[in-house]
C-alpha atoms as a PDB file:
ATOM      1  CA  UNK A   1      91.434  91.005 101.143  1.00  0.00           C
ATOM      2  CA  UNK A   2      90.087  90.982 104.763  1.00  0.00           C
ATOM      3  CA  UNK A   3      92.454  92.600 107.523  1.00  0.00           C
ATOM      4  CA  UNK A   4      93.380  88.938 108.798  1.00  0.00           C
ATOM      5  CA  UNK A   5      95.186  87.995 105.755  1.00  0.00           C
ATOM      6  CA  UNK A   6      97.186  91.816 106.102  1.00  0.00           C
ATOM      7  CA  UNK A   7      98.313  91.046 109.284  1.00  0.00           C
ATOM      8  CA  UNK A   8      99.394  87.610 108.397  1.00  0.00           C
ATOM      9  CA  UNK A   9     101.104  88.963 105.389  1.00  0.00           C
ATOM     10  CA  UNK A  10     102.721  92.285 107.252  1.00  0.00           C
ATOM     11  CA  UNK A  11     103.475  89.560 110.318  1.00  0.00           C
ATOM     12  CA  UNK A  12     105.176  86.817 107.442  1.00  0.00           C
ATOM     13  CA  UNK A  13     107.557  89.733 105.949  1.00  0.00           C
ATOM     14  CA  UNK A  14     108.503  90.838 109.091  1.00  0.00           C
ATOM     15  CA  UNK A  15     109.388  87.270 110.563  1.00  0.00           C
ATOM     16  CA  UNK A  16     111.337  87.014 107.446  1.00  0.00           C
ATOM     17  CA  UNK A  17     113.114  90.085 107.671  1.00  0.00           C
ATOM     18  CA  UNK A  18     114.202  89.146 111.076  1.00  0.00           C
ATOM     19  CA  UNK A  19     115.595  85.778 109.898  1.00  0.00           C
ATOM     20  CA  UNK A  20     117.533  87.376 107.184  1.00  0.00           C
ATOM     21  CA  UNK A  21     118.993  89.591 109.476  1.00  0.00           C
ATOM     22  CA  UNK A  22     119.954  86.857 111.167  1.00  0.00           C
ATOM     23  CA  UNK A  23     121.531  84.968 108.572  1.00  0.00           C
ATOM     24  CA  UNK A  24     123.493  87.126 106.747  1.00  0.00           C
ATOM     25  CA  UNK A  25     125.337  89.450 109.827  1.00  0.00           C
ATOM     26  CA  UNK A  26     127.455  91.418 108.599  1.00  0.00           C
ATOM     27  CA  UNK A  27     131.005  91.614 110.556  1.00  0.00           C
ATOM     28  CA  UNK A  28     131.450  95.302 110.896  1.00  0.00           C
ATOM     29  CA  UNK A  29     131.588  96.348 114.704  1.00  0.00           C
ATOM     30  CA  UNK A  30     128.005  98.183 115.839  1.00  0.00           C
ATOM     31  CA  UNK A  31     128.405 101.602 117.709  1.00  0.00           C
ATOM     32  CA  UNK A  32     125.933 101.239 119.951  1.00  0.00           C
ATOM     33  CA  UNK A  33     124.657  97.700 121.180  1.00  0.00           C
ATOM     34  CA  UNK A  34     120.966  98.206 119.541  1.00  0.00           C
ATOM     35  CA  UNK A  35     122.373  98.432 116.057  1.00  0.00           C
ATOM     36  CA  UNK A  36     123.557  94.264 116.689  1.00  0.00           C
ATOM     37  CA  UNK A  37     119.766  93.252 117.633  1.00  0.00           C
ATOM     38  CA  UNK A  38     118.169  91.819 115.104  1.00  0.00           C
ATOM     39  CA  UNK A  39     114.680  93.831 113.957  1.00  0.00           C
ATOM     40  CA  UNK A  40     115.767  96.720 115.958  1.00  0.00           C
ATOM     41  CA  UNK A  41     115.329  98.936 112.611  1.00  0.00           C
ATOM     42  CA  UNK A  42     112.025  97.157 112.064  1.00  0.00           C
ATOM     43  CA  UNK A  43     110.847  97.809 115.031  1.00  0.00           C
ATOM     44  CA  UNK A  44     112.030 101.686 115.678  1.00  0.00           C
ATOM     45  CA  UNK A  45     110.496 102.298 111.782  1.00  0.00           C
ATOM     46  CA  UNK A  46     106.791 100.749 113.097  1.00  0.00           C
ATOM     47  CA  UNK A  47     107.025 103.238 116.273  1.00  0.00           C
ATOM     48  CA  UNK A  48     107.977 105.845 114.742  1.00  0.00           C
ATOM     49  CA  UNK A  49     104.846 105.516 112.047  1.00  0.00           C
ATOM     50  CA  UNK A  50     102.647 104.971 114.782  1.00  0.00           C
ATOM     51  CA  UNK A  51     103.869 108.182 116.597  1.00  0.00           C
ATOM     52  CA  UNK A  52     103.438 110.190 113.368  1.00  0.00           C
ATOM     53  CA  UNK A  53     100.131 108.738 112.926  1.00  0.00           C
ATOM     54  CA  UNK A  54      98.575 109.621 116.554  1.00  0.00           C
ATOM     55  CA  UNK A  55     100.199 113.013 116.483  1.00  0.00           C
ATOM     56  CA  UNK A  56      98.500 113.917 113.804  1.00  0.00           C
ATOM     57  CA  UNK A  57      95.431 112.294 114.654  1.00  0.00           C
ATOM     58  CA  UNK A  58      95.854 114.630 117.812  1.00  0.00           C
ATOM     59  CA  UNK A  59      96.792 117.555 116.206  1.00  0.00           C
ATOM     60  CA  UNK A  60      93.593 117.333 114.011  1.00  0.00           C
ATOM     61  CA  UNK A  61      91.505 116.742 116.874  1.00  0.00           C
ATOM     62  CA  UNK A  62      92.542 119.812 118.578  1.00  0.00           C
ATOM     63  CA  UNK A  63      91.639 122.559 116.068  1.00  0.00           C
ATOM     64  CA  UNK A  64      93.050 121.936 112.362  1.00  0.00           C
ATOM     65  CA  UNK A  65      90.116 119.928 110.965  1.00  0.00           C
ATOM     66  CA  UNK A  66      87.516 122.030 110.024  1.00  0.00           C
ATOM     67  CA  UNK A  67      83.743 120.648 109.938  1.00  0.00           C
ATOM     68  CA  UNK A  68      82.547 119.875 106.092  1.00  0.00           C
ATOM     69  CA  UNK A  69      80.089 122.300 104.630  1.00  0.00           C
ATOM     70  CA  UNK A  70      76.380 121.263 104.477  1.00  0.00           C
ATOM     71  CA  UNK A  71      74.207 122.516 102.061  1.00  0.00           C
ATOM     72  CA  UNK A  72      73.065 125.519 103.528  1.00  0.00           C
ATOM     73  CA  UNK A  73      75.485 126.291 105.939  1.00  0.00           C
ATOM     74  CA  UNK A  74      77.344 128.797 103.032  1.00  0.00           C
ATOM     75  CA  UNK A  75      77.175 131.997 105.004  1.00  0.00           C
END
């Protein structure tokens, strides 16, 4: 599968998570006025994997990867 078609696919499911949310609102009041916009959840779940994703990235950058051992570097 080439990265195209996962984008298409990941794009598809969330256009049809969207229109679902659309279709079948619910009548129950919302607390704040995010909870009544539709892909609000989708949306906050994707940043919030990207965050996790580039702070870790960062946090291995800065010190807790270690460099593989090559052969001979066993000292």
């Amino acid at each position: 599968m080439k990265p195209a078609w996962g984008i298409a696919v990941a794009g598809a499911v969330a256009a049809a998570t969207v229109a679902l949310e659309l279709a079948f609102r619910h009548a129950a009041h919302p607390v704040y006025p995010w909870h009544s916009m539709p892909g609000f959840d989708l949306a906050c779940g994707l940043a919030g994997c990207w965050v996790i994703v580039v702070v870790s990235k960062a946090l291995g950058r800065a010190g807790l990867e270690r460099p593989e051992p090559h052969y001979g570097d066993e000292e």
